[in-house]
PDB file of N, CA and C in Angstrom:
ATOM      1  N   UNK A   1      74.622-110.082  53.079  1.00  0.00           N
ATOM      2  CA  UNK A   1      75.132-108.890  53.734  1.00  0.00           C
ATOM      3  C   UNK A   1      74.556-107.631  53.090  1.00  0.00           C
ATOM      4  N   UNK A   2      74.195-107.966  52.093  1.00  0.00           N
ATOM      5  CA  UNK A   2      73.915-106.667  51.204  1.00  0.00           C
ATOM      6  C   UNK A   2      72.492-106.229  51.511  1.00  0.00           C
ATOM      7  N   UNK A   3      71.406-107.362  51.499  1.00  0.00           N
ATOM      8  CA  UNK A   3      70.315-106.818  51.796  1.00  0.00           C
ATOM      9  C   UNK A   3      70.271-106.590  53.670  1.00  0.00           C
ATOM     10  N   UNK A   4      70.943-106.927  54.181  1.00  0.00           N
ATOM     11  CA  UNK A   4      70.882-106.394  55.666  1.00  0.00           C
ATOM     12  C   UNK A   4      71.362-105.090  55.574  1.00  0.00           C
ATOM     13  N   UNK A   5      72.580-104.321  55.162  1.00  0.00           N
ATOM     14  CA  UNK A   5      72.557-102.896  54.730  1.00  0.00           C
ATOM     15  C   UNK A   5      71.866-102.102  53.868  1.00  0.00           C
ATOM     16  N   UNK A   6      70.903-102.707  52.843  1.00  0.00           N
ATOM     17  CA  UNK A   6      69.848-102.219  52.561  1.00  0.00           C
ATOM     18  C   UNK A   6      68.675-101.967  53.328  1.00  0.00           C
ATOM     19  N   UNK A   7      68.424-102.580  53.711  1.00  0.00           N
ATOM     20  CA  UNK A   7      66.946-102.891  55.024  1.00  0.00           C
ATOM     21  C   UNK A   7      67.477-101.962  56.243  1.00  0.00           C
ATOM     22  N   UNK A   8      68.699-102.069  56.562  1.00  0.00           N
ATOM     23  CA  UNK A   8      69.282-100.669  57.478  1.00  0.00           C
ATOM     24  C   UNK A   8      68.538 -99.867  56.945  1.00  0.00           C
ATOM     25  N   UNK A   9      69.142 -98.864  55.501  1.00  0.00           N
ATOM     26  CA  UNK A   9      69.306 -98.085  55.218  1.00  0.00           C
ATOM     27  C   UNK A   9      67.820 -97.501  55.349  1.00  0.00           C
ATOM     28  N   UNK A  10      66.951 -98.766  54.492  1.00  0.00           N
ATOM     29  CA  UNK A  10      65.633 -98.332  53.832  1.00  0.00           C
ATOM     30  C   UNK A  10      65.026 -97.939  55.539  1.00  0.00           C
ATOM     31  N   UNK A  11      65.093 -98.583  56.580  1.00  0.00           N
ATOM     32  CA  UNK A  11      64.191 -98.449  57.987  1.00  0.00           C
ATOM     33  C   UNK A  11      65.046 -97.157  58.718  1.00  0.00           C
ATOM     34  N   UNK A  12      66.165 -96.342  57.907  1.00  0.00           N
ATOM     35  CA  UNK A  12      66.364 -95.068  58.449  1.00  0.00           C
ATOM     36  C   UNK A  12      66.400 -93.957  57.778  1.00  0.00           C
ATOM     37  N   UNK A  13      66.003 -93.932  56.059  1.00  0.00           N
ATOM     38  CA  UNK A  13      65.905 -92.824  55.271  1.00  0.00           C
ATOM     39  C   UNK A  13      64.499 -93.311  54.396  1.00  0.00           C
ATOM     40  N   UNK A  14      63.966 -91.550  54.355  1.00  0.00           N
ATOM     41  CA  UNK A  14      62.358 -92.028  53.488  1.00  0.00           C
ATOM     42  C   UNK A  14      62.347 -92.677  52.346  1.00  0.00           C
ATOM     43  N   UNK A  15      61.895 -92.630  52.069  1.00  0.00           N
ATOM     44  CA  UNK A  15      61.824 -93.670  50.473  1.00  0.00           C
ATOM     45  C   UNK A  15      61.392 -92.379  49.221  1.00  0.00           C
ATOM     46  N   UNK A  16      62.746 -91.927  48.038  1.00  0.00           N
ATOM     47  CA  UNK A  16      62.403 -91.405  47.561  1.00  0.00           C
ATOM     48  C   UNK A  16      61.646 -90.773  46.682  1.00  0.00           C
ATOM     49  N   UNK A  17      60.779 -92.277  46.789  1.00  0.00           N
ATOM     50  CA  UNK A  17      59.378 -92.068  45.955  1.00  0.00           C
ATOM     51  C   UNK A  17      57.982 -91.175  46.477  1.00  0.00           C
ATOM     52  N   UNK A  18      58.291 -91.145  47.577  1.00  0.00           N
ATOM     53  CA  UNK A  18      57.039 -90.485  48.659  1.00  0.00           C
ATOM     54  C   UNK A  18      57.951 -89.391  49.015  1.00  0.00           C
ATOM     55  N   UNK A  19      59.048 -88.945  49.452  1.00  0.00           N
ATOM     56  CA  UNK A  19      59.711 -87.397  50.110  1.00  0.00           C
ATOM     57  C   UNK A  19      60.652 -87.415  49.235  1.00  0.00           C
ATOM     58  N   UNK A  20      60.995 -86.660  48.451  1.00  0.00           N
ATOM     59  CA  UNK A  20      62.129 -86.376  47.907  1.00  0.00           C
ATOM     60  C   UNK A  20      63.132 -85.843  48.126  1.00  0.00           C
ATOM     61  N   UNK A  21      64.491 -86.348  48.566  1.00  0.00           N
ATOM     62  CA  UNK A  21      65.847 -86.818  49.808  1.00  0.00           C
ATOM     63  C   UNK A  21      66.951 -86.286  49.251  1.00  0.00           C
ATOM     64  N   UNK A  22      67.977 -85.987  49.878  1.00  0.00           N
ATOM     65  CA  UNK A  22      69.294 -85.907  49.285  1.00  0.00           C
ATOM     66  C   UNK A  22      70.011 -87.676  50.085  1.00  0.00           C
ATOM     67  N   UNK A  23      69.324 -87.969  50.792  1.00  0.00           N
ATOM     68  CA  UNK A  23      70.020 -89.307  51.500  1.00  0.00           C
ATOM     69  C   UNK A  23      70.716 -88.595  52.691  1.00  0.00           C
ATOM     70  N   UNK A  24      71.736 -89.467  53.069  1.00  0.00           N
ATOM     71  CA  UNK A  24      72.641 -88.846  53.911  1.00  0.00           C
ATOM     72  C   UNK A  24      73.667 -88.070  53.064  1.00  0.00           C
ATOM     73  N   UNK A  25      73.377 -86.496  53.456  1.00  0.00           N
ATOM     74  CA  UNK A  25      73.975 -85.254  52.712  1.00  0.00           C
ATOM     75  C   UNK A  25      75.139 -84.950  53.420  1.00  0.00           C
ATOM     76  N   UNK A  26      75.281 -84.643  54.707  1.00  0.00           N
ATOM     77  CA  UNK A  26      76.482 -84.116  55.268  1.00  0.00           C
ATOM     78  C   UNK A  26      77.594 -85.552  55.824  1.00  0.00           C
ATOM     79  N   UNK A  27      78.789 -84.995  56.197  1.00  0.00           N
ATOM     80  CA  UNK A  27      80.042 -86.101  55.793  1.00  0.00           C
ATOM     81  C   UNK A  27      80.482 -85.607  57.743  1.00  0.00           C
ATOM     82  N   UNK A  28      80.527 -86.395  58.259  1.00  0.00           N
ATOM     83  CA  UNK A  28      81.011 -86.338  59.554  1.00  0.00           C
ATOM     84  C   UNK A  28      82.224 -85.722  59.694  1.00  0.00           C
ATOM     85  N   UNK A  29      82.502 -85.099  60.448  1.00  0.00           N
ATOM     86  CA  UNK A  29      84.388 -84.261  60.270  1.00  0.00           C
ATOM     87  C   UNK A  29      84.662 -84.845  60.969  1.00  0.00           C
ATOM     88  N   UNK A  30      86.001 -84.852  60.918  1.00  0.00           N
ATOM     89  CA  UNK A  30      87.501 -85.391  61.736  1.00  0.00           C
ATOM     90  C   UNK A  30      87.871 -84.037  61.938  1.00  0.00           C
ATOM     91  N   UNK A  31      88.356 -84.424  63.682  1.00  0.00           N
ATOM     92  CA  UNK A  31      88.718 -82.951  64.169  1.00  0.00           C
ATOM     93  C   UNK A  31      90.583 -84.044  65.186  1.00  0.00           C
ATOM     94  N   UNK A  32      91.510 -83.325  65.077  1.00  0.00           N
ATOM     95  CA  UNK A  32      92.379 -83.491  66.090  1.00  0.00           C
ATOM     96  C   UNK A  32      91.983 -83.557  67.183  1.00  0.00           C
ATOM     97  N   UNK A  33      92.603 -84.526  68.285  1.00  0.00           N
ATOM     98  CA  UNK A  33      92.310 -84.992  69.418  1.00  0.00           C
ATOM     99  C   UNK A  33      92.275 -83.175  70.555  1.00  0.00           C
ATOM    100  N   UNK A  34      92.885 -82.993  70.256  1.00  0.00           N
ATOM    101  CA  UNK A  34      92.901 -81.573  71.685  1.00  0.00           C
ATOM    102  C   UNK A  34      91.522 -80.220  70.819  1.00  0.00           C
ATOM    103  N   UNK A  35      91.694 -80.495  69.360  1.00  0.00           N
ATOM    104  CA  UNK A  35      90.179 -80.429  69.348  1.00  0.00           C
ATOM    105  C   UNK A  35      88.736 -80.455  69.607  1.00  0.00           C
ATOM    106  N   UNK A  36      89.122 -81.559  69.578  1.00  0.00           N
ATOM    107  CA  UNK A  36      88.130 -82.961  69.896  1.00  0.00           C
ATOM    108  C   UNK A  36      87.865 -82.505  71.605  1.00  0.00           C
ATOM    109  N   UNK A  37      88.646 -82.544  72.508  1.00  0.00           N
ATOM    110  CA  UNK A  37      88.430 -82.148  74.061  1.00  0.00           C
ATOM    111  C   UNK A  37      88.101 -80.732  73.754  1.00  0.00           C
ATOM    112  N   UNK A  38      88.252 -79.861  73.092  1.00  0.00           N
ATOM    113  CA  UNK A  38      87.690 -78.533  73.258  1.00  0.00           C
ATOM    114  C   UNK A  38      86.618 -78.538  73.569  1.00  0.00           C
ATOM    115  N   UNK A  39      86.005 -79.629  71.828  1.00  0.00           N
ATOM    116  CA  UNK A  39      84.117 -79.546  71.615  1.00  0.00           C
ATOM    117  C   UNK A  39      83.487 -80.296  72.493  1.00  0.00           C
ATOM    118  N   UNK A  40      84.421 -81.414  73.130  1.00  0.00           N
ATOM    119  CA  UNK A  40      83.807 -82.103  74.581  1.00  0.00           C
ATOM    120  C   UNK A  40      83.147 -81.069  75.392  1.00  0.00           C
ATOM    121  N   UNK A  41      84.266 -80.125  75.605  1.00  0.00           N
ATOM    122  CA  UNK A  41      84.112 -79.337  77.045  1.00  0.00           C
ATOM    123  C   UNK A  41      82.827 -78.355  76.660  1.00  0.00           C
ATOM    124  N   UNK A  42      82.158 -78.173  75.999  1.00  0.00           N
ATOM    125  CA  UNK A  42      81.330 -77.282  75.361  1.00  0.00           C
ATOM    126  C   UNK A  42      79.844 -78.545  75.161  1.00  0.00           C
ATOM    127  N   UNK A  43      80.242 -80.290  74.614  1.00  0.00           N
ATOM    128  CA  UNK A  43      79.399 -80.931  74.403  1.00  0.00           C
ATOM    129  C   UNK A  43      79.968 -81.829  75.069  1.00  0.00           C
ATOM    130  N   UNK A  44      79.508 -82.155  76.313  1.00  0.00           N
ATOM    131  CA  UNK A  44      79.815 -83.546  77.080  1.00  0.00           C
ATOM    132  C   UNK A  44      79.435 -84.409  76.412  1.00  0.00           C
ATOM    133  N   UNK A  45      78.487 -84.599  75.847  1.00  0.00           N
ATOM    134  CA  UNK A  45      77.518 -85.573  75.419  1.00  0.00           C
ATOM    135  C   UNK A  45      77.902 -86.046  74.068  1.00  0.00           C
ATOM    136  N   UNK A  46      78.929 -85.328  73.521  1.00  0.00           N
ATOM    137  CA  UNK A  46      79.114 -85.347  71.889  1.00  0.00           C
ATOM    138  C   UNK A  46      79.391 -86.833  71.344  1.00  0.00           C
ATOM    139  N   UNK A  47      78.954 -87.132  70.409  1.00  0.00           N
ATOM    140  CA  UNK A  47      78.721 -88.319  69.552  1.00  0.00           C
ATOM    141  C   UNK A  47      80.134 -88.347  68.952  1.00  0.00           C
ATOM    142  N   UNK A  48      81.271 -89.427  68.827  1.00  0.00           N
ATOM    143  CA  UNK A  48      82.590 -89.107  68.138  1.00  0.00           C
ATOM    144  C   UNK A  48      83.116 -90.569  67.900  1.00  0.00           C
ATOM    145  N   UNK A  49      83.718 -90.963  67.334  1.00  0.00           N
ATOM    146  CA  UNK A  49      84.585 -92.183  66.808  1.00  0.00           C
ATOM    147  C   UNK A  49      85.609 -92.198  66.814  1.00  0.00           C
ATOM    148  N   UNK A  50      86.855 -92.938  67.198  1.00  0.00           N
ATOM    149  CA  UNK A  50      88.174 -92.598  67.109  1.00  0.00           C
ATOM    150  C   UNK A  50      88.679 -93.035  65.798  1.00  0.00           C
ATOM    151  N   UNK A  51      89.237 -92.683  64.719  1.00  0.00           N
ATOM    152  CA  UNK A  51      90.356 -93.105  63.458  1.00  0.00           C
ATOM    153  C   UNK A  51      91.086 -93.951  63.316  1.00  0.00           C
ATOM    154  N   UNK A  52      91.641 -94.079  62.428  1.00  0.00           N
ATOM    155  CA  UNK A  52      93.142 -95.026  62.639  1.00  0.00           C
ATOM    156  C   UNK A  52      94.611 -94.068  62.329  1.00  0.00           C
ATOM    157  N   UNK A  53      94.264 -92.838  62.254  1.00  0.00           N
ATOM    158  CA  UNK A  53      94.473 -91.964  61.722  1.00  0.00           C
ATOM    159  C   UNK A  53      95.104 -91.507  63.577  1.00  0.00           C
ATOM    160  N   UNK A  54      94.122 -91.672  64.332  1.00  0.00           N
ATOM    161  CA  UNK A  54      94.379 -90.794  65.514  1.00  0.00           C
ATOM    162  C   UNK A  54      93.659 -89.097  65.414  1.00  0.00           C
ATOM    163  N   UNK A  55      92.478 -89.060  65.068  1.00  0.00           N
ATOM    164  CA  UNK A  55      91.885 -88.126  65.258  1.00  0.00           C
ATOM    165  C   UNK A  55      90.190 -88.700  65.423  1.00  0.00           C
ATOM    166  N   UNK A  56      89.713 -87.649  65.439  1.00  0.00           N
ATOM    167  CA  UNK A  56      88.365 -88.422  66.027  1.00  0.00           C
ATOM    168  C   UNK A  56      87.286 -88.206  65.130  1.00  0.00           C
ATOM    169  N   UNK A  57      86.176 -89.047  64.904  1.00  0.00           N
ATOM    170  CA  UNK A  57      85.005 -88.358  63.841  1.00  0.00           C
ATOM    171  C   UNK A  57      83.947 -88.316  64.499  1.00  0.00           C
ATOM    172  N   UNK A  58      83.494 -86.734  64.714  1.00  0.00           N
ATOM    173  CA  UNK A  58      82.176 -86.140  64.707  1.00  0.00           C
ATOM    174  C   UNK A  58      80.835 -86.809  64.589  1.00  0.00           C
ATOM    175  N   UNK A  59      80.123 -87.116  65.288  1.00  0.00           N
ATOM    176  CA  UNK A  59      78.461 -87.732  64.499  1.00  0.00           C
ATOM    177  C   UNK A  59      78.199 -86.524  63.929  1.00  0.00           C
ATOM    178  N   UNK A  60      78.099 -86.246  62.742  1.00  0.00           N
ATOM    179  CA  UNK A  60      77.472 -84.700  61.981  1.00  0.00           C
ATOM    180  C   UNK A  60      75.894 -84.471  62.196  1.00  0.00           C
ATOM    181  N   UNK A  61      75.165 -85.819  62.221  1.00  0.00           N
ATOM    182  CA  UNK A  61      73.882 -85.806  62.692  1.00  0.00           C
ATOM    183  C   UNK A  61      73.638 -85.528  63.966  1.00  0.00           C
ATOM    184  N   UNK A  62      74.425 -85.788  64.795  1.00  0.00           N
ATOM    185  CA  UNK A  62      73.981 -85.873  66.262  1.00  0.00           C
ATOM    186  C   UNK A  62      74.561 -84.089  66.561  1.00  0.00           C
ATOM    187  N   UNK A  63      75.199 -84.016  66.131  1.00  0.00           N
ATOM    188  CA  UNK A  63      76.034 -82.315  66.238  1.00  0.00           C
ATOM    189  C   UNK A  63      74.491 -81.293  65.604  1.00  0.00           C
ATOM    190  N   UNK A  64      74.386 -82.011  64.269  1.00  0.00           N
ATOM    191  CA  UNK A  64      73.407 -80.951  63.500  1.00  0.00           C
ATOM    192  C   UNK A  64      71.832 -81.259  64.393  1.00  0.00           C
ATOM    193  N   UNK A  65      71.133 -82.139  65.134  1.00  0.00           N
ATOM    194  CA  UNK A  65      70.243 -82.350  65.596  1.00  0.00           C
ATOM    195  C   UNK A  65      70.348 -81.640  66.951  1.00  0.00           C
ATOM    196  N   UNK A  66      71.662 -81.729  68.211  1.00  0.00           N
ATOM    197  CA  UNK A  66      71.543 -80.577  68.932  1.00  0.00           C
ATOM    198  C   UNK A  66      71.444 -79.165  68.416  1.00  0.00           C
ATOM    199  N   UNK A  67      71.601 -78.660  67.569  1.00  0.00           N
ATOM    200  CA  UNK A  67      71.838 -77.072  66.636  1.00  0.00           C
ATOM    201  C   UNK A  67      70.300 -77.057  66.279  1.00  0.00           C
ATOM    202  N   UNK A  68      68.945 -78.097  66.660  1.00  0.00           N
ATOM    203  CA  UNK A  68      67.954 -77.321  66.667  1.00  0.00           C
ATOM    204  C   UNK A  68      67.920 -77.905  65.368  1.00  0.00           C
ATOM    205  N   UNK A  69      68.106 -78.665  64.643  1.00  0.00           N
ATOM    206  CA  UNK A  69      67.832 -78.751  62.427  1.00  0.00           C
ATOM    207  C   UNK A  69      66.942 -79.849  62.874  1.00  0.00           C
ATOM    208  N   UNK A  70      67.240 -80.760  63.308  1.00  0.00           N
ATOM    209  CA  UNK A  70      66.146 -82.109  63.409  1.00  0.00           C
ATOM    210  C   UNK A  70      64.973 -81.774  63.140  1.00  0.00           C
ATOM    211  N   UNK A  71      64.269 -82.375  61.805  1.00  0.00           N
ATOM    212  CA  UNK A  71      63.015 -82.150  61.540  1.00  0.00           C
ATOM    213  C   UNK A  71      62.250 -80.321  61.463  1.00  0.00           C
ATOM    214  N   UNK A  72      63.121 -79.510  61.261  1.00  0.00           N
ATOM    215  CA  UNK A  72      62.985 -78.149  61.251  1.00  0.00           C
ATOM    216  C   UNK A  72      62.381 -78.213  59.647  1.00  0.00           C
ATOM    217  N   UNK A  73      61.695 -77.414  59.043  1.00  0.00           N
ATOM    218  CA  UNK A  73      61.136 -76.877  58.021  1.00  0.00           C
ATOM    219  C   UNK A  73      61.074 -75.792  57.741  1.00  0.00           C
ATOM    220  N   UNK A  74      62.069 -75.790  56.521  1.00  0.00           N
ATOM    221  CA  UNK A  74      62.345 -73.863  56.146  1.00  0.00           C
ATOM    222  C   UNK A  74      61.207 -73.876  54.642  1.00  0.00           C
ATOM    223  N   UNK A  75      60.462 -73.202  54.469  1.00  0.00           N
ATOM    224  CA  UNK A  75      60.165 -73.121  53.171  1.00  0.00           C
ATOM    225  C   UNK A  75      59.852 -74.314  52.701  1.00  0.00           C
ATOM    226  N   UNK A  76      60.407 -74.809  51.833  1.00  0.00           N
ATOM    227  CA  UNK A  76      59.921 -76.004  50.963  1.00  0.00           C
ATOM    228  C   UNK A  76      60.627 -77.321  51.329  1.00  0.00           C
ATOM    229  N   UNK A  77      61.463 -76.862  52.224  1.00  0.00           N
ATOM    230  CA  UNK A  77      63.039 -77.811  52.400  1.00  0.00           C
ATOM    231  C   UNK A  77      62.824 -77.992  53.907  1.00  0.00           C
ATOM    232  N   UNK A  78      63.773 -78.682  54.538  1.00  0.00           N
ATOM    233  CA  UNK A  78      63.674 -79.008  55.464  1.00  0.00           C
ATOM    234  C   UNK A  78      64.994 -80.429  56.146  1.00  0.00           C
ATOM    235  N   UNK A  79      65.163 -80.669  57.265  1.00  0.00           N
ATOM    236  CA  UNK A  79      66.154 -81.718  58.015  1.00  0.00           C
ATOM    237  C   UNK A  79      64.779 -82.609  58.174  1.00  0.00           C
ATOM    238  N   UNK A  80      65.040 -83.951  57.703  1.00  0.00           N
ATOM    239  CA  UNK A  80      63.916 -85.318  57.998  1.00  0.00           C
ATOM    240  C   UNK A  80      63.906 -85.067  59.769  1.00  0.00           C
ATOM    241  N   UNK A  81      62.427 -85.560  59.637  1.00  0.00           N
ATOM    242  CA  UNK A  81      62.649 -85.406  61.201  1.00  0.00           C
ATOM    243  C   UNK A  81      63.160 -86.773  61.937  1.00  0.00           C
ATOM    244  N   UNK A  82      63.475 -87.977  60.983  1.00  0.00           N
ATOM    245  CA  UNK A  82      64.072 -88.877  61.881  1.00  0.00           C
ATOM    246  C   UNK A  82      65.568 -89.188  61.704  1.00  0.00           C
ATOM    247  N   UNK A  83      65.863 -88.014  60.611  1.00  0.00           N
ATOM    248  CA  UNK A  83      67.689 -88.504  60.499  1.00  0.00           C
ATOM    249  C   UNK A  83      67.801 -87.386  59.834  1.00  0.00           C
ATOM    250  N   UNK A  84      68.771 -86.521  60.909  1.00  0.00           N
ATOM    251  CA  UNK A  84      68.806 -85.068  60.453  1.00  0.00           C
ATOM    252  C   UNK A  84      70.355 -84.589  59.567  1.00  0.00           C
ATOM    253  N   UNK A  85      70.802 -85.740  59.194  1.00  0.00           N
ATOM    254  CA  UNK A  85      71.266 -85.474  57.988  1.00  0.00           C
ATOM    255  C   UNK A  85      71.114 -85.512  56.604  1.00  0.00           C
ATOM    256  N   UNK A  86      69.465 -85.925  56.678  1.00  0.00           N
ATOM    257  CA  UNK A  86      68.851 -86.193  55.465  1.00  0.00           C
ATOM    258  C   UNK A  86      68.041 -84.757  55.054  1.00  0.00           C
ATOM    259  N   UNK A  87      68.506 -84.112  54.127  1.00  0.00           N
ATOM    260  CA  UNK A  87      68.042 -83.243  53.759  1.00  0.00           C
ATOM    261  C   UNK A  87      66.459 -83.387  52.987  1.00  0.00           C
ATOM    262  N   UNK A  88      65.209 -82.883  53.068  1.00  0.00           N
ATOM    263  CA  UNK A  88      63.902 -83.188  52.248  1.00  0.00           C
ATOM    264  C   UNK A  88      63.591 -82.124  51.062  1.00  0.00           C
ATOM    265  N   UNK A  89      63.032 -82.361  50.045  1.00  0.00           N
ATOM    266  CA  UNK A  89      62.156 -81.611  49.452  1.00  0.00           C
ATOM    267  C   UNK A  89      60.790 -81.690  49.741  1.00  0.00           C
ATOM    268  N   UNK A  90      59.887 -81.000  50.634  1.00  0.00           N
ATOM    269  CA  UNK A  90      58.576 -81.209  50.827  1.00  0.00           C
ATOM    270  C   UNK A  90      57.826 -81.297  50.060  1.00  0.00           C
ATOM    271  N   UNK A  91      58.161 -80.547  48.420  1.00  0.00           N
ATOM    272  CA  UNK A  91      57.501 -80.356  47.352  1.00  0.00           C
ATOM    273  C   UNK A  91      57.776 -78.723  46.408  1.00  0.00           C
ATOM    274  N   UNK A  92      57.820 -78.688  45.310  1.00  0.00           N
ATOM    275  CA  UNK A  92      58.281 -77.721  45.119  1.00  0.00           C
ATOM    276  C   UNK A  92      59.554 -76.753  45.589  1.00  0.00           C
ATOM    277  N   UNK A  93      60.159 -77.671  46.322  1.00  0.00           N
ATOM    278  CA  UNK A  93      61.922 -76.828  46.522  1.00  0.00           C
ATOM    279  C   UNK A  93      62.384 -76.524  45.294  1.00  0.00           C
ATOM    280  N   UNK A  94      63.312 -75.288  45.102  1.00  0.00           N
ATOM    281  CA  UNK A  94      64.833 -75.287  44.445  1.00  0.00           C
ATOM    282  C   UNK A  94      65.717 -75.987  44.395  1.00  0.00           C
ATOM    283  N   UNK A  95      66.503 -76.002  43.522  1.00  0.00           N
ATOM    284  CA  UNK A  95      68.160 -76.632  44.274  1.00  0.00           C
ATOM    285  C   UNK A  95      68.973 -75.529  45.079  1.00  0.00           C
ATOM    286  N   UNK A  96      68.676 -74.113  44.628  1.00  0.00           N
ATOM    287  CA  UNK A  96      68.768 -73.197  45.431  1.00  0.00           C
ATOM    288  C   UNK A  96      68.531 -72.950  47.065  1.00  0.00           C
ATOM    289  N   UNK A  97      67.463 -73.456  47.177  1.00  0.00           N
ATOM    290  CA  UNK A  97      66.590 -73.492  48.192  1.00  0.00           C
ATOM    291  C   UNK A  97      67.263 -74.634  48.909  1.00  0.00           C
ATOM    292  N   UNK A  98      67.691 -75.690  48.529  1.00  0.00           N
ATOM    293  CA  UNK A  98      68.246 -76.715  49.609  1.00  0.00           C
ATOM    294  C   UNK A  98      69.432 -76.703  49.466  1.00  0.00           C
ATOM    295  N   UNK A  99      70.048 -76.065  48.595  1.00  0.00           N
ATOM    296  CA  UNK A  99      71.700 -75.037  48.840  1.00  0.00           C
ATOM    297  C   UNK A  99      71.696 -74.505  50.276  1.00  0.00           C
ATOM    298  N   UNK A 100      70.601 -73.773  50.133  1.00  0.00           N
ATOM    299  CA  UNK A 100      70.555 -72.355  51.257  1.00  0.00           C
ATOM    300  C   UNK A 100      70.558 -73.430  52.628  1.00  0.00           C
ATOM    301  N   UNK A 101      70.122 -74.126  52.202  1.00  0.00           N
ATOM    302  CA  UNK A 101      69.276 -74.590  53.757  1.00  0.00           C
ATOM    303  C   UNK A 101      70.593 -75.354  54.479  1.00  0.00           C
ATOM    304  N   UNK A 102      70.955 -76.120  53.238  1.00  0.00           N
ATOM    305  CA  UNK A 102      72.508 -77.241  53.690  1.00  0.00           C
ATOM    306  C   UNK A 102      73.717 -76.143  54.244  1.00  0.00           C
ATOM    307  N   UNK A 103      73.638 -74.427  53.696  1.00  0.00           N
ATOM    308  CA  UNK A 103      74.692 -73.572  54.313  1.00  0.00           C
ATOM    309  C   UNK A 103      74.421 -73.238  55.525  1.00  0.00           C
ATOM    310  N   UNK A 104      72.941 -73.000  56.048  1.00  0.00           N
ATOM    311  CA  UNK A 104      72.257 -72.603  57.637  1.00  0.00           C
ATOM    312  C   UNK A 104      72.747 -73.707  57.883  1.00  0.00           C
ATOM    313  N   UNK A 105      72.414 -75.105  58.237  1.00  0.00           N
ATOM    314  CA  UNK A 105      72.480 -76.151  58.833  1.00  0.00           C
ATOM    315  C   UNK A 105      74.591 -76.106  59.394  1.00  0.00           C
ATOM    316  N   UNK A 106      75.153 -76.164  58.132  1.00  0.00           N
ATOM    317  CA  UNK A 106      76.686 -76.056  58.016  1.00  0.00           C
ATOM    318  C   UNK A 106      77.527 -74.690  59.030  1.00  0.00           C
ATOM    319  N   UNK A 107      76.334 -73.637  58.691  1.00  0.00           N
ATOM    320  CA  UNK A 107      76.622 -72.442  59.278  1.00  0.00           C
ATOM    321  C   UNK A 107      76.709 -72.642  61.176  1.00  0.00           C
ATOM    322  N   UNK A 108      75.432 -72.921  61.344  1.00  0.00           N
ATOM    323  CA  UNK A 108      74.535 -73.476  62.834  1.00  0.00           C
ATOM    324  C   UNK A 108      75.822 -74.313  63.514  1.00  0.00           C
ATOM    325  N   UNK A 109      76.102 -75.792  62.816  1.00  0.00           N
ATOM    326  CA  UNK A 109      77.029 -76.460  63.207  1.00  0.00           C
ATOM    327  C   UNK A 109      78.240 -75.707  63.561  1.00  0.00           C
ATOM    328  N   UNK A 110      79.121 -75.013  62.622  1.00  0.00           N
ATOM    329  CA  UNK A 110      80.111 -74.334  62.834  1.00  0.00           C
ATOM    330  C   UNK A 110      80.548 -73.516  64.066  1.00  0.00           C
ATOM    331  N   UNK A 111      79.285 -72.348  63.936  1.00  0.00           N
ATOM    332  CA  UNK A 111      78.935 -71.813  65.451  1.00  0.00           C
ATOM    333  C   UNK A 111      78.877 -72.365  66.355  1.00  0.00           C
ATOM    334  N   UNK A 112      78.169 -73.821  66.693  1.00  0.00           N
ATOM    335  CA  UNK A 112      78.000 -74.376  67.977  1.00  0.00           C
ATOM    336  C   UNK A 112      79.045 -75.147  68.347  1.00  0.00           C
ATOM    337  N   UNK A 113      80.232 -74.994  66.995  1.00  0.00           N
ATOM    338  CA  UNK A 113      81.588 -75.802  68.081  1.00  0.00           C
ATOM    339  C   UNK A 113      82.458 -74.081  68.087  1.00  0.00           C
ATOM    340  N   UNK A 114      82.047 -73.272  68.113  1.00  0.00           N
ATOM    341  CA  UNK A 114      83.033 -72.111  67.874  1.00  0.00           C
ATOM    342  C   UNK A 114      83.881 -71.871  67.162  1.00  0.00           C
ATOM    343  N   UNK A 115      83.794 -72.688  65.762  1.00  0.00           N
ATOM    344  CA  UNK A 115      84.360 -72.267  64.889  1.00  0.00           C
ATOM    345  C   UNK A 115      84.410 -70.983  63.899  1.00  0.00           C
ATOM    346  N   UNK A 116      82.866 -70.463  64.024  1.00  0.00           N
ATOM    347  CA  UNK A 116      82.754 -69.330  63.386  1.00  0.00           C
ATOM    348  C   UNK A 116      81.589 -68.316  63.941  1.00  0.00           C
TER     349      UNK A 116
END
């Protein structure tokens, strides 16, 4: 079982020997159900999971890849272009620099459910 979730993992994030990754950086939100129909009505299409909890979870990738981040390149940093919750160092980034970039990305998201 273990190497089948490895072999997942490895055939959907770069290998940090060649791009240097944060992995999967952002954490999917749980939003309340009449929430949840708000960001429908705004994203028909929206990617979501139901809880056991009774609230629903967000694809954060699929949210942050409509917002335009998929494979975008700011500076040194950048969203992988095949899993756009994987944050990159192209070479020479900051930690600053992929601070900044993880707050645009966070920022972008926020806005596009009208939160801010």
């Amino acid at each position: 079982m273990s190497n089948a979730v490895i072999s997942i993992r490895q055939s959907k994030l770069p290998d940090p020997k060649i791009l240097g990754n944060s992995g999967s950086f952002f954490k999917n939100p749980e939003v309340g159900i009449e929430q949840f129909e708000s960001i429908k009505q705004q994203h028909p299409n929206v990617v979501a999971y139901p809880t056991s909890s009774g609230s629903m979870k967000l694809a954060a990738g699929w949210m942050i890849e409509q917002c335009g981040w998929k494979g975008k390149v700011v500076g040194h940093t950048g969203s992988h272009k095949d899993q756009a919750l994987v944050l990159v160092n192209y070479g020479g980034a900051t930690g600053k620099e992929v601070y900044q970039l993880a707050l645009d990305i966070k920022k972008a998201f926020l806005k596009s459910l009208g939160w801010r």
